[in-house]
N, C-alpha and C. Protein backbone atom coordinates (compact mmCIF):
# COMPACT_ATOMS: atom_id res chain seq x y z
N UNK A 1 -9.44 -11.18 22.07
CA UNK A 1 -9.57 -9.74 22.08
C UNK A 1 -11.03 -9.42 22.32
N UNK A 2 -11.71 -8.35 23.14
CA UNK A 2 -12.79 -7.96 23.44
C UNK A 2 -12.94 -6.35 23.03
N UNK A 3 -13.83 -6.43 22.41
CA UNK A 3 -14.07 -5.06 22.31
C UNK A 3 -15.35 -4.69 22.66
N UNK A 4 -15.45 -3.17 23.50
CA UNK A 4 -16.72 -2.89 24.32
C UNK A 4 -16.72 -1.58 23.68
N UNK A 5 -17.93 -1.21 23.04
CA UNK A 5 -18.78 -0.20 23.01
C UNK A 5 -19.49 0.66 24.01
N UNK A 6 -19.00 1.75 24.64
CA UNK A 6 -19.95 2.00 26.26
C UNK A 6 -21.30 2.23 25.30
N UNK A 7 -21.81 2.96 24.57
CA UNK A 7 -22.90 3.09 23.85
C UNK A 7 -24.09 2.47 23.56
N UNK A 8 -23.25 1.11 23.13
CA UNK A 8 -24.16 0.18 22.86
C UNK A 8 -24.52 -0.63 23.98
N UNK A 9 -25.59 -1.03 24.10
CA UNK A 9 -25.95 -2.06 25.27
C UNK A 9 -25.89 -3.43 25.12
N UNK A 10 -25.96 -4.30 25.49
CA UNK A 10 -25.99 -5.65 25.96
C UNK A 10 -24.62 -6.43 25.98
N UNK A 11 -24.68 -7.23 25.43
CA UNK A 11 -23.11 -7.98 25.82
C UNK A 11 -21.79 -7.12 24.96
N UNK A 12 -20.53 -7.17 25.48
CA UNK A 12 -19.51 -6.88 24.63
C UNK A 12 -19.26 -8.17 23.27
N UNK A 13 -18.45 -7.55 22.52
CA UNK A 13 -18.40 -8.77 21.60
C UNK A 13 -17.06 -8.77 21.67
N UNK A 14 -16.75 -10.95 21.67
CA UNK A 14 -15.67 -11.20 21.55
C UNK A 14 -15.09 -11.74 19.97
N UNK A 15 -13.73 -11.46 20.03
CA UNK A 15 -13.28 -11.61 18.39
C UNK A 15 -11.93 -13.00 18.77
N UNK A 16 -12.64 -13.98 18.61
CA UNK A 16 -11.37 -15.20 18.65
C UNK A 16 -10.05 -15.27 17.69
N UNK A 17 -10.11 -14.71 17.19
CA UNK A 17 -9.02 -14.70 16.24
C UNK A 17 -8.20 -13.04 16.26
N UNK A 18 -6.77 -12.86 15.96
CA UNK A 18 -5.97 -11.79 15.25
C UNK A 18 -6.33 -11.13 14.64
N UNK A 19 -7.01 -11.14 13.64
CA UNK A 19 -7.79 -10.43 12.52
C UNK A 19 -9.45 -10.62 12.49
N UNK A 20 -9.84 -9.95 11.68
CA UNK A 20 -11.02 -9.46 11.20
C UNK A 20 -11.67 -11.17 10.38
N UNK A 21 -12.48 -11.78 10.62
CA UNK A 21 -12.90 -13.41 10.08
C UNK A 21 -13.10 -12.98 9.02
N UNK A 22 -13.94 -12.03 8.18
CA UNK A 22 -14.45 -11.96 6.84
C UNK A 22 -13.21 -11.58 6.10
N UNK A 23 -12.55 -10.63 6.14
CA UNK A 23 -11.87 -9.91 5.24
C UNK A 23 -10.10 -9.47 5.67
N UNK A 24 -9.48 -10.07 6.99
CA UNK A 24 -8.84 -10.56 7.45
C UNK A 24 -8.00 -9.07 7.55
N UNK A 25 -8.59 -7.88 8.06
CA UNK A 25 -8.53 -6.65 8.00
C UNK A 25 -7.32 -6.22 6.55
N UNK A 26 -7.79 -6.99 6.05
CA UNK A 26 -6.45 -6.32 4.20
C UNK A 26 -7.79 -5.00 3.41
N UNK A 27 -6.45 -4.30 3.00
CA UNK A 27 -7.55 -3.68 1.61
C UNK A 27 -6.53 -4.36 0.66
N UNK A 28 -7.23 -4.45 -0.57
CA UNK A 28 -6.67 -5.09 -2.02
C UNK A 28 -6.58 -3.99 -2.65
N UNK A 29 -5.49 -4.00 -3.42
CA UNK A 29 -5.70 -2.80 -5.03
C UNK A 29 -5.89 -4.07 -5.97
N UNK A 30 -7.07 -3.82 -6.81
CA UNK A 30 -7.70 -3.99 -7.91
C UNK A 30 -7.44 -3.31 -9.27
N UNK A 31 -7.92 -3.87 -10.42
CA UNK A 31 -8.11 -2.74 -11.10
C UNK A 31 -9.34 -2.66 -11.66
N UNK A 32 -9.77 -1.48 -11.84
CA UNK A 32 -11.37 -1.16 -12.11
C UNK A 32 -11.33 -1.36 -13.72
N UNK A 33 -12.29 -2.76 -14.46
CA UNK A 33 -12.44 -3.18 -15.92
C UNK A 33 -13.69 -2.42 -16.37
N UNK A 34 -14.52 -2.60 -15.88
CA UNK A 34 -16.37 -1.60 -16.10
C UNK A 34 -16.67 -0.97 -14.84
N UNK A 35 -17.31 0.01 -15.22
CA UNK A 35 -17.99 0.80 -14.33
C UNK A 35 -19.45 0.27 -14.60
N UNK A 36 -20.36 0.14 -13.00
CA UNK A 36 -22.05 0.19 -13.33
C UNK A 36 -22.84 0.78 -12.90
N UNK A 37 -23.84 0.54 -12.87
CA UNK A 37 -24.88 1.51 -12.33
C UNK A 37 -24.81 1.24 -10.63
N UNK A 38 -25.58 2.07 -10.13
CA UNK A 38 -25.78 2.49 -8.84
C UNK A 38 -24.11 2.25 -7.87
N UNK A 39 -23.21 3.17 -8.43
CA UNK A 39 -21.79 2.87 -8.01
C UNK A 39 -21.23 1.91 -7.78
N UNK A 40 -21.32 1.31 -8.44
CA UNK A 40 -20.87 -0.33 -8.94
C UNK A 40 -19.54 -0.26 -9.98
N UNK A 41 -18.48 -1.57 -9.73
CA UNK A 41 -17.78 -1.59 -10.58
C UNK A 41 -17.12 -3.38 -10.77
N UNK A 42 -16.69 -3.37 -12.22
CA UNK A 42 -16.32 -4.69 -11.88
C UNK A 42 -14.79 -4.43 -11.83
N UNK A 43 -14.41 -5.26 -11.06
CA UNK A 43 -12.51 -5.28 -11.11
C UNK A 43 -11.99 -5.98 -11.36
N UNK A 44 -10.96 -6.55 -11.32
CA UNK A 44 -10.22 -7.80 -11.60
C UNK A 44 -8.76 -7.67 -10.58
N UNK A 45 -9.20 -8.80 -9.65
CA UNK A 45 -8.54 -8.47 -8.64
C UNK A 45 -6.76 -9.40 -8.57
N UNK A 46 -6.47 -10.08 -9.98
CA UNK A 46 -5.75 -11.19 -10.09
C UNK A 46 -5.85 -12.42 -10.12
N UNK A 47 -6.88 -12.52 -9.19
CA UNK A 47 -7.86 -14.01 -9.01
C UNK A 47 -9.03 -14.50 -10.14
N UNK A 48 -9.35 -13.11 -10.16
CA UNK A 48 -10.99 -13.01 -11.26
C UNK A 48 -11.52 -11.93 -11.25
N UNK A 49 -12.97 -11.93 -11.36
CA UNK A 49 -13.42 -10.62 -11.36
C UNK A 49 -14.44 -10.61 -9.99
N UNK A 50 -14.49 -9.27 -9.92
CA UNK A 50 -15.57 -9.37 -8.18
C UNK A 50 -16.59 -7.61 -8.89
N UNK A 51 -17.45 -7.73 -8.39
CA UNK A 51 -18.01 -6.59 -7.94
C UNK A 51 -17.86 -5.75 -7.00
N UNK A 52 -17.71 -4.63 -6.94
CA UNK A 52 -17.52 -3.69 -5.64
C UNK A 52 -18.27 -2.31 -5.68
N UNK A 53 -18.39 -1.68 -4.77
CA UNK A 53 -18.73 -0.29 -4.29
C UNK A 53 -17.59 0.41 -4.49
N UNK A 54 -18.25 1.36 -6.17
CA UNK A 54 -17.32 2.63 -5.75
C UNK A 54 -17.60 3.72 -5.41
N UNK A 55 -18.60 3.80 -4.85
CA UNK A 55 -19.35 4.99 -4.14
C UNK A 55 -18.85 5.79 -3.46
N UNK A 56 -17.56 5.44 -2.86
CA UNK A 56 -16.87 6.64 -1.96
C UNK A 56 -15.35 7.28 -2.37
N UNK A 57 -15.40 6.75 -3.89
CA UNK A 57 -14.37 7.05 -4.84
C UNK A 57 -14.63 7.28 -6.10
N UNK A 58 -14.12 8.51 -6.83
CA UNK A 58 -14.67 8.82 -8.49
C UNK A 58 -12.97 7.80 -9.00
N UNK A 59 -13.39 6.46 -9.55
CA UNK A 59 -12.64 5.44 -10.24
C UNK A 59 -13.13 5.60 -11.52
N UNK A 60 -12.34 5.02 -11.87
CA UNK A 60 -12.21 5.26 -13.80
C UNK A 60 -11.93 3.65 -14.27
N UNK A 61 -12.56 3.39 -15.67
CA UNK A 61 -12.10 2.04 -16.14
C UNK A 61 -10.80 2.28 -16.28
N UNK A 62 -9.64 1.00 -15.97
CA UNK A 62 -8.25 1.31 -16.03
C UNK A 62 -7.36 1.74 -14.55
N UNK A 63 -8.42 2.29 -13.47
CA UNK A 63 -7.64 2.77 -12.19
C UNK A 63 -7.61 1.54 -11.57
N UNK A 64 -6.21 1.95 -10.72
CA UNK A 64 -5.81 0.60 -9.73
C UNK A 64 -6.51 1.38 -8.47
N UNK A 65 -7.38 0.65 -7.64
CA UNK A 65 -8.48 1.31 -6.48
C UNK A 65 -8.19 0.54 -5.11
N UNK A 66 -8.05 0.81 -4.16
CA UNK A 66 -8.13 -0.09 -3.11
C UNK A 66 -9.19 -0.78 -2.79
N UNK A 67 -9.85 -1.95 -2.13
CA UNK A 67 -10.69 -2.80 -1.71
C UNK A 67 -10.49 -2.70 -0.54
N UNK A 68 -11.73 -2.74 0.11
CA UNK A 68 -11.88 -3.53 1.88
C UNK A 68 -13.15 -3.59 2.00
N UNK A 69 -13.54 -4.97 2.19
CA UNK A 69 -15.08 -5.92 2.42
C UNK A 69 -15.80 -5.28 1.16
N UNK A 70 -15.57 -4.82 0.24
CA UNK A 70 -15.79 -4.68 -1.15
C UNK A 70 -16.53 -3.31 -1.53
N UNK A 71 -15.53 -2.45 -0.71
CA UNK A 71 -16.10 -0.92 -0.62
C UNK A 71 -14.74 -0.46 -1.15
N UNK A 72 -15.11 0.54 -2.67
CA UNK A 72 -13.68 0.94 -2.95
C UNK A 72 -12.92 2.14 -1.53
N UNK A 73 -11.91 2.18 -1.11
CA UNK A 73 -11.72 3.33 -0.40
C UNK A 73 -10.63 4.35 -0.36
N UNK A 74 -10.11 4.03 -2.14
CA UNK A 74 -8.98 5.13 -2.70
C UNK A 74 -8.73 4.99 -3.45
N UNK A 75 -8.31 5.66 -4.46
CA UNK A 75 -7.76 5.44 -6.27
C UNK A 75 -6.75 5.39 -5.78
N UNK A 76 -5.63 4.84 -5.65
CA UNK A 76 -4.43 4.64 -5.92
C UNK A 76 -3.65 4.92 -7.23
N UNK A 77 -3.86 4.93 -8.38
CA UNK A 77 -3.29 5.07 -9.73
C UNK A 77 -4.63 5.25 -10.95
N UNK A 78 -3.84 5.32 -12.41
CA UNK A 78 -4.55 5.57 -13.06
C UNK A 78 -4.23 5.09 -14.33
N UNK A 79 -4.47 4.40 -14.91
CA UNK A 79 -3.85 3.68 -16.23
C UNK A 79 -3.02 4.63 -17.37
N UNK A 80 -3.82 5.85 -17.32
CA UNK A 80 -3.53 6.98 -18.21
C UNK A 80 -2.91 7.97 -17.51
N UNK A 81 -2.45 7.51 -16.30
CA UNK A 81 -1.59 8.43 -15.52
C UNK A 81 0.13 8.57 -15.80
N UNK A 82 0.60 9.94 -15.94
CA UNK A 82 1.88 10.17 -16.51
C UNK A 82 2.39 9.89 -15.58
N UNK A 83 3.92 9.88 -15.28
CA UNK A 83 5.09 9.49 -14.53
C UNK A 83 4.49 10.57 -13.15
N UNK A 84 4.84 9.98 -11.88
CA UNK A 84 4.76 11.08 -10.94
C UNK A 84 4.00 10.55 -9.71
N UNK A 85 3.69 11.01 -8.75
CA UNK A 85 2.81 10.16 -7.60
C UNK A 85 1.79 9.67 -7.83
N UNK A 86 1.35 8.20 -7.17
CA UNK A 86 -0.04 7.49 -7.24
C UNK A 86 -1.15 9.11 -6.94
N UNK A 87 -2.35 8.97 -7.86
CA UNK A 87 -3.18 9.89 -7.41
C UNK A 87 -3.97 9.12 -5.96
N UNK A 88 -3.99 9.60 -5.17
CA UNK A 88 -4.52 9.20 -3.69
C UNK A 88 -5.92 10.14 -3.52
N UNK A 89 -6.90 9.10 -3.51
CA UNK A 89 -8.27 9.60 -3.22
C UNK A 89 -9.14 9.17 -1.89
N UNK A 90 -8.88 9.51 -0.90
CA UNK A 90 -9.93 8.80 0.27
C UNK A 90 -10.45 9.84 0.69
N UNK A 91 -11.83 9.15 1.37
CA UNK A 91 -13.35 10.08 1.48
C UNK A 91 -14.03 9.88 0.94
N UNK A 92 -15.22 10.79 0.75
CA UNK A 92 -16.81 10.90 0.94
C UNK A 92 -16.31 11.51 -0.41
N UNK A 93 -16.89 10.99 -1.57
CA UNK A 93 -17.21 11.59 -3.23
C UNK A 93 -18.21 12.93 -3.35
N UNK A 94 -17.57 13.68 -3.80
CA UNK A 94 -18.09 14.53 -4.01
C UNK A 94 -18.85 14.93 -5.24
């Protein structure tokens, strides 16, 4: 697969593989255990724990959050959430 940028200049870049090499284009739901400083959170993703960016989501200790390359990019649920739809958060935090 090739993908060309008219914008950018110099060579196009080629992608040898189906997917994305780092992060194999998945988002993960997590769940958010601590919140830290500079929009930081730790999660626990089933495997262990990871650090991530929740900078583009207001997550709560207890929310199940989506992952991709370790940028949160939606609350999906809420631990303390009553019966009824996943709360769905994507975008720029306000």
């Amino acid at each position: 697969m090739t993908a060309h940028d008219p914008a950018r200049t110099g060579p196009s870049v080629t992608c040898h593989a189906e997917v994305c090499v780092t992060c194999s284009d998945e988002a993960v739901p997590v769940t958010v255990v601590s919140l830290l400083e500079a929009d930081l959170a730790v999660v626990d993703t089933g495997r262990g724990r990871e650090e991530v960016s929740v900078a583009l989501v207001e997550a709560r200790v207890g929310d199940t959050i989506l992952v991709h390359a370790k940028e949160a990019i939606a609350v999906l649920g809420s631990a303390g959430a009553s019966e009824g739809p996943a709360r769905q958060q994507v975008g720029v935090r306000r």
